[in-house]
PDB file of N, CA and C in Angstrom:
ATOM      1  N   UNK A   1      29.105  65.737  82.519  1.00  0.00           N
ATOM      2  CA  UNK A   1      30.309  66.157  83.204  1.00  0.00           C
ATOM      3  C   UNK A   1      30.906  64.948  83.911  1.00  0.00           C
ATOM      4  N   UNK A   2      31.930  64.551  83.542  1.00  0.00           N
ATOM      5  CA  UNK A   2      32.799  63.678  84.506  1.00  0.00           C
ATOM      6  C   UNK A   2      33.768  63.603  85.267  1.00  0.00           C
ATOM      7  N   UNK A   3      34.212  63.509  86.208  1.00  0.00           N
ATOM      8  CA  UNK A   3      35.144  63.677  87.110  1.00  0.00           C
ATOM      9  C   UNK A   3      36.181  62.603  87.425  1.00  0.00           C
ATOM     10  N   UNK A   4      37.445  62.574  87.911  1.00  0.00           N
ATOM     11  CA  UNK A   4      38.466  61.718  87.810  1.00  0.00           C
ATOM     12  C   UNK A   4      38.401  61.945  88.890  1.00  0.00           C
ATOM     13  N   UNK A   5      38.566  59.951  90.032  1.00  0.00           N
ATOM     14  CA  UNK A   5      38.404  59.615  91.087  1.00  0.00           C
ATOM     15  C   UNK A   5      39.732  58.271  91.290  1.00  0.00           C
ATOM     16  N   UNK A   6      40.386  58.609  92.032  1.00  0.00           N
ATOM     17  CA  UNK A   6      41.828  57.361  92.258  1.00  0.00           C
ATOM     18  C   UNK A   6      40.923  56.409  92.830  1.00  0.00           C
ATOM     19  N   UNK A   7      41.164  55.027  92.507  1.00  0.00           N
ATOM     20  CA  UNK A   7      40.671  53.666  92.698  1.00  0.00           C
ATOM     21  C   UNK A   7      41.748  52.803  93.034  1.00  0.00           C
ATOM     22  N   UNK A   8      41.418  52.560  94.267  1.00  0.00           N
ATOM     23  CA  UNK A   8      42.454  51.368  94.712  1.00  0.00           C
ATOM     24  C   UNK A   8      42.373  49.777  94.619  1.00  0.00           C
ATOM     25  N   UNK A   9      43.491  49.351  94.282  1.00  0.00           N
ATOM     26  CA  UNK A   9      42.683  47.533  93.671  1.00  0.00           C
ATOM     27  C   UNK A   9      43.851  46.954  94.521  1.00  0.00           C
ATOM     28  N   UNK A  10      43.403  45.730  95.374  1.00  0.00           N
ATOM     29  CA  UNK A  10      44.112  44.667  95.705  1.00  0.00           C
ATOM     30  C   UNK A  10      44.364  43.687  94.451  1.00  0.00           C
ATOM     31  N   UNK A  11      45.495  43.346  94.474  1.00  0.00           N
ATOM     32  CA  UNK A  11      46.022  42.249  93.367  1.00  0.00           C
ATOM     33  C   UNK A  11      46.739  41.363  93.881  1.00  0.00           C
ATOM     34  N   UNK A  12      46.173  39.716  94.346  1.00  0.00           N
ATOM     35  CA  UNK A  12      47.131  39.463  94.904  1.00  0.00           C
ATOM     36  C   UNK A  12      47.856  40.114  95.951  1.00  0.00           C
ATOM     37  N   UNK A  13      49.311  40.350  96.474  1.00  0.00           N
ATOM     38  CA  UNK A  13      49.780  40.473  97.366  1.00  0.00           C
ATOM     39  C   UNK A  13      50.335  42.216  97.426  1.00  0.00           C
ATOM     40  N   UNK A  14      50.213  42.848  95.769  1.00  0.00           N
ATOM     41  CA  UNK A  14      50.980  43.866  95.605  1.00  0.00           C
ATOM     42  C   UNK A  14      49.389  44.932  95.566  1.00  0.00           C
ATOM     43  N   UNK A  15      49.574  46.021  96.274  1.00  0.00           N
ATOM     44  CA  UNK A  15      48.159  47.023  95.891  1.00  0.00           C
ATOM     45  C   UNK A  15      48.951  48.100  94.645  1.00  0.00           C
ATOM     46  N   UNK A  16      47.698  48.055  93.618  1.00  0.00           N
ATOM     47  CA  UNK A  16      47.659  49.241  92.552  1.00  0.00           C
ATOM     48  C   UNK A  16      46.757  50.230  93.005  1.00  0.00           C
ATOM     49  N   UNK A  17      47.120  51.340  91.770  1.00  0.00           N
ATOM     50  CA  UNK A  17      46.221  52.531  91.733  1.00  0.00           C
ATOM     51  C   UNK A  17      45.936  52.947  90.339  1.00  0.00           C
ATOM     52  N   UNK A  18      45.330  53.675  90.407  1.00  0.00           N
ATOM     53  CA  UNK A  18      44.730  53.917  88.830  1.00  0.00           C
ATOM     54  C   UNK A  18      43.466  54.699  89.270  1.00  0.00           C
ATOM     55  N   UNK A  19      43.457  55.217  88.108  1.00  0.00           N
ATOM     56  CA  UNK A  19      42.213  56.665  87.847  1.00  0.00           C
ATOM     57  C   UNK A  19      41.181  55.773  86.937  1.00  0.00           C
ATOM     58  N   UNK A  20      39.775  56.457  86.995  1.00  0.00           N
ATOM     59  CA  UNK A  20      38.234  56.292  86.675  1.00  0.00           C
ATOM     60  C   UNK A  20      38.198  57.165  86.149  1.00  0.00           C
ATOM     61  N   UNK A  21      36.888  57.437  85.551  1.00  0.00           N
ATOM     62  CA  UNK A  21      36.407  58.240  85.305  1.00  0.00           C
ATOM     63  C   UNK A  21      34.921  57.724  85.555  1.00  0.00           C
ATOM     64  N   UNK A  22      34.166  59.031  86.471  1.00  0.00           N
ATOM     65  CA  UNK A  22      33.074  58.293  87.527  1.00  0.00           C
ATOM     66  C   UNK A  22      32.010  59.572  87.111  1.00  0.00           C
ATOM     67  N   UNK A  23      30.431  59.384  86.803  1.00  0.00           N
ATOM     68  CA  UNK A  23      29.984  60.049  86.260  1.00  0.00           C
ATOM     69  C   UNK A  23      29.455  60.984  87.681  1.00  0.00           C
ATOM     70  N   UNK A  24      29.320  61.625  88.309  1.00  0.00           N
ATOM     71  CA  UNK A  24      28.228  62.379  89.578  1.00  0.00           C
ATOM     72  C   UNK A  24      27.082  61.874  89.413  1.00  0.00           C
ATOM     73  N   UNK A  25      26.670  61.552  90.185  1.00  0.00           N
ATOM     74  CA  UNK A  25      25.275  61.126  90.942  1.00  0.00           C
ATOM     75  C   UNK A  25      24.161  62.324  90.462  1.00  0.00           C
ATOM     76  N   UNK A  26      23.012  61.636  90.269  1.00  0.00           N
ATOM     77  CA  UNK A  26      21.839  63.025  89.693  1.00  0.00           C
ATOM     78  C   UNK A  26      22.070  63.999  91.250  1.00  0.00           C
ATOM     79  N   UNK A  27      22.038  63.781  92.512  1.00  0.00           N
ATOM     80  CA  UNK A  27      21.672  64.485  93.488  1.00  0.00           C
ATOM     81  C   UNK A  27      22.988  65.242  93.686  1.00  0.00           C
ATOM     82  N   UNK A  28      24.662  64.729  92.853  1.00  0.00           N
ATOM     83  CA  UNK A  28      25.404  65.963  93.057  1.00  0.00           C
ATOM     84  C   UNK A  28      25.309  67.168  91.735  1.00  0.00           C
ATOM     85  N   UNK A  29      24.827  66.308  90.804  1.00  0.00           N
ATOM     86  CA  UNK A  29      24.496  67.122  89.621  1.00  0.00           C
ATOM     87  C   UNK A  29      23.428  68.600  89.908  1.00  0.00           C
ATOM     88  N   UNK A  30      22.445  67.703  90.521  1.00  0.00           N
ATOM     89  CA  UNK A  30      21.208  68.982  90.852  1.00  0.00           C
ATOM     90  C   UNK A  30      22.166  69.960  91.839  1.00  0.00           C
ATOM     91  N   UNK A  31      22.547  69.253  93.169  1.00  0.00           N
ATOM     92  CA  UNK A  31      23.222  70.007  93.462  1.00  0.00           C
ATOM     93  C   UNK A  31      24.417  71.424  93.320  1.00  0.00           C
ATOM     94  N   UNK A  32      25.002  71.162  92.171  1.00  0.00           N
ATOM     95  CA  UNK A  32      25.271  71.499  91.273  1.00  0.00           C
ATOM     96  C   UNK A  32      24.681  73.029  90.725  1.00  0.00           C
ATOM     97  N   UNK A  33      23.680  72.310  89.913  1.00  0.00           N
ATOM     98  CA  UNK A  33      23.201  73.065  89.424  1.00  0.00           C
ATOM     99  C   UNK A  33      21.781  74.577  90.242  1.00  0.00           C
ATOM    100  N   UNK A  34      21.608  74.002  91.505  1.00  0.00           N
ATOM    101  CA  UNK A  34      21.265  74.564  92.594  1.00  0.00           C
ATOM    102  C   UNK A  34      22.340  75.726  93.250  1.00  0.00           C
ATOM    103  N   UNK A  35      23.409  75.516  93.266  1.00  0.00           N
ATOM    104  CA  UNK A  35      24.240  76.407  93.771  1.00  0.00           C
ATOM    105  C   UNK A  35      24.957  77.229  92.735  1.00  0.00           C
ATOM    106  N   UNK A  36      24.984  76.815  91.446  1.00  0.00           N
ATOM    107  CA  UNK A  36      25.061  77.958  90.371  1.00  0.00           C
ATOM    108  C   UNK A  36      23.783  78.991  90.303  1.00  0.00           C
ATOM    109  N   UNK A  37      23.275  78.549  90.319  1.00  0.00           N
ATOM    110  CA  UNK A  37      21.660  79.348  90.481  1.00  0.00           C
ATOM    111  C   UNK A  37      21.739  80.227  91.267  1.00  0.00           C
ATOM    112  N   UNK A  38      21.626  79.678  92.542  1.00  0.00           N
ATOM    113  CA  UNK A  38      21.740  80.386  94.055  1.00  0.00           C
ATOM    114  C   UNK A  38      23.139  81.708  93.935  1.00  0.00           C
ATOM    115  N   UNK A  39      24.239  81.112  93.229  1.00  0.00           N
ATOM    116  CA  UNK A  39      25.805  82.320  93.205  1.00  0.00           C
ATOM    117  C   UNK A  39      25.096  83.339  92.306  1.00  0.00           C
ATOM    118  N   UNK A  40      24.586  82.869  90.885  1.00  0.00           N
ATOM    119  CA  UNK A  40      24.251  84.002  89.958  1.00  0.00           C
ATOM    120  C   UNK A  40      23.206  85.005  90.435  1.00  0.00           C
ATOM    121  N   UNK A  41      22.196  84.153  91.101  1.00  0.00           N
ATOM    122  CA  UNK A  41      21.258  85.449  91.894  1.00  0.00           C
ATOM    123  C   UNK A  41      21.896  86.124  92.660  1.00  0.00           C
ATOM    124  N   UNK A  42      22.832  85.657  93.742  1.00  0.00           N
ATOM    125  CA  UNK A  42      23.494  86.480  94.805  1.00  0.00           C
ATOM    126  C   UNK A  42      24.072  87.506  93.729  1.00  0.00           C
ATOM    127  N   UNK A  43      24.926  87.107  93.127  1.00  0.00           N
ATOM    128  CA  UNK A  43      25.458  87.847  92.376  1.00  0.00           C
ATOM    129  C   UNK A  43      24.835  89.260  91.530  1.00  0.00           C
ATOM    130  N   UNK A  44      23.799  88.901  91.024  1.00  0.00           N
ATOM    131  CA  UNK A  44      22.585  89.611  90.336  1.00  0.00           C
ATOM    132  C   UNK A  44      22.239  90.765  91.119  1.00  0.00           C
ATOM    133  N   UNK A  45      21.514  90.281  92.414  1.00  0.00           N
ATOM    134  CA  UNK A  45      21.297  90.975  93.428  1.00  0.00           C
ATOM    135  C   UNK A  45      22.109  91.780  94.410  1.00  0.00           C
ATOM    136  N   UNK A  46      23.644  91.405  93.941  1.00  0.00           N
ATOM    137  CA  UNK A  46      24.943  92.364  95.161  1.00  0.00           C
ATOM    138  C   UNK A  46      24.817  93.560  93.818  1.00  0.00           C
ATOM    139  N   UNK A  47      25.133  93.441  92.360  1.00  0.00           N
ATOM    140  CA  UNK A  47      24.927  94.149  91.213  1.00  0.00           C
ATOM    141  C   UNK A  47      23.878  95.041  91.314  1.00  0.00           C
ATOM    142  N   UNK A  48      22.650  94.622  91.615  1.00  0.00           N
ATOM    143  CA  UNK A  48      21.569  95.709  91.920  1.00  0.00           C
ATOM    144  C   UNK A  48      21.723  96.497  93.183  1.00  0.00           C
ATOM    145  N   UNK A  49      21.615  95.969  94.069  1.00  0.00           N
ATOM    146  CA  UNK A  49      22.503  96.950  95.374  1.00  0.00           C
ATOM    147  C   UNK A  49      23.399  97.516  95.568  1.00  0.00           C
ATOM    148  N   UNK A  50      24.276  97.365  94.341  1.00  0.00           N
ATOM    149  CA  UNK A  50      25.601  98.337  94.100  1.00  0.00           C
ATOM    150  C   UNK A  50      25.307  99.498  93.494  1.00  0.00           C
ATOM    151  N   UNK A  51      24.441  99.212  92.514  1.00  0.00           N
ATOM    152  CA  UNK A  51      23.796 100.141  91.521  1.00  0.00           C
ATOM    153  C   UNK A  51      22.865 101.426  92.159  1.00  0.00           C
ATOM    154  N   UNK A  52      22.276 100.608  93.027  1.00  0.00           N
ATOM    155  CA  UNK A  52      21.466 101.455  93.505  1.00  0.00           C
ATOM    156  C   UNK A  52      21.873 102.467  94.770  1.00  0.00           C
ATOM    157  N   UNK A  53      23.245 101.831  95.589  1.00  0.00           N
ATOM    158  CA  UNK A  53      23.700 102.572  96.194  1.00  0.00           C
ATOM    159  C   UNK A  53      24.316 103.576  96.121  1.00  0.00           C
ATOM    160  N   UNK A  54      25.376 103.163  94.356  1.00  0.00           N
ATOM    161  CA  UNK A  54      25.884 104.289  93.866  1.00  0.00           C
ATOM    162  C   UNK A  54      25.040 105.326  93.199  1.00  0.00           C
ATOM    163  N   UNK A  55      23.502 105.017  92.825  1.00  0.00           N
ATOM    164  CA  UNK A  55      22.787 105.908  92.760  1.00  0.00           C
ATOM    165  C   UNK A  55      22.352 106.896  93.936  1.00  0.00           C
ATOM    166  N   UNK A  56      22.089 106.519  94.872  1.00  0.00           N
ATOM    167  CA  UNK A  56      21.932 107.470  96.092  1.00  0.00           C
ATOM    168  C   UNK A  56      23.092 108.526  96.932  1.00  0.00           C
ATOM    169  N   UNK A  57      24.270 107.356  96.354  1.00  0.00           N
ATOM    170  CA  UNK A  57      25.706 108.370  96.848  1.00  0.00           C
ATOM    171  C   UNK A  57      25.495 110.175  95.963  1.00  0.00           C
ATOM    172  N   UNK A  58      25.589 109.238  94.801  1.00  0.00           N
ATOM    173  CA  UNK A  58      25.266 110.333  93.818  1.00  0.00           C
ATOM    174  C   UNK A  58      24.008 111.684  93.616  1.00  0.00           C
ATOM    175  N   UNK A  59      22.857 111.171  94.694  1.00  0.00           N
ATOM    176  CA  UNK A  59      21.747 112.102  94.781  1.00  0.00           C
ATOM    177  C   UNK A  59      22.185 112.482  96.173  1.00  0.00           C
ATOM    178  N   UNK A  60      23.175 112.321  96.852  1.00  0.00           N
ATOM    179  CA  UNK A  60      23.589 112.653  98.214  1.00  0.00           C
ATOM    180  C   UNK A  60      24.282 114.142  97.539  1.00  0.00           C
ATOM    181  N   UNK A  61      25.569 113.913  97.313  1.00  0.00           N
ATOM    182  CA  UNK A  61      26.530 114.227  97.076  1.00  0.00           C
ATOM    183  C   UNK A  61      25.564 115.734  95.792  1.00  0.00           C
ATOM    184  N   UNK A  62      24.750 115.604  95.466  1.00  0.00           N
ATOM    185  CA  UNK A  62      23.993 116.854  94.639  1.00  0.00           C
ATOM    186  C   UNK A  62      23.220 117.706  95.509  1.00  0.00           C
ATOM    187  N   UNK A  63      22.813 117.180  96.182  1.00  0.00           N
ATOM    188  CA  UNK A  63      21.678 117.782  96.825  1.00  0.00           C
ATOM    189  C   UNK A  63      22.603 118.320  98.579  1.00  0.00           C
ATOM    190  N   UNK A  64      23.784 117.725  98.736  1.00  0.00           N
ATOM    191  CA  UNK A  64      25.170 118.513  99.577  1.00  0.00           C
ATOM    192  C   UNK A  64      25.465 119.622  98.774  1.00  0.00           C
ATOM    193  N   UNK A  65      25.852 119.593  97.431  1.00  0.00           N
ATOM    194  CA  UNK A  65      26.280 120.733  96.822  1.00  0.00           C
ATOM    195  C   UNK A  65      25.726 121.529  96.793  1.00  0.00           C
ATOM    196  N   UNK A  66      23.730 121.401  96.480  1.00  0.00           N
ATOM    197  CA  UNK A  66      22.962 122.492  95.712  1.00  0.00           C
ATOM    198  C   UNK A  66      23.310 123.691  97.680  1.00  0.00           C
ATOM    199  N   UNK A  67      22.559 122.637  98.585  1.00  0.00           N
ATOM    200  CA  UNK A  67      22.724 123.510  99.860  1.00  0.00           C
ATOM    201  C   UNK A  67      23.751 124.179  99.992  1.00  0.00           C
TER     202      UNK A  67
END
């Protein structure tokens, strides 16, 4: 994965600019790949607690009626 980073160059008396292309560092990479991890579990886990809540709404809402 590479990312585009503006680079500033003295020249002589006039300053340029211009774009790179700069690879991430292993420690933003892991990083990276640490917090995809970390979203998909959250994620995983809000999915199971949804599931399971709308399961209990649903054994609520039966067991209101049968009474």
């Amino acid at each position: 994965m590479l990312r585009i980073v503006p680079l500033t160059m003295q020249a002589n008396t006039s300053q340029q600019s211009m774009t790179v292309l700069e690879r991430p560092s292993l420690d933003e990479r892991l990083m990276a790949s640490v917090k995809a991890y970390y979203d998909s579990s959250q994620q995983e886990a809000f999915l199971t607690l949804e599931s399971q809540l709308n399961d209990l709404a649903q054994h609520i809402q039966m067991v209101s009626k049968a009474s």
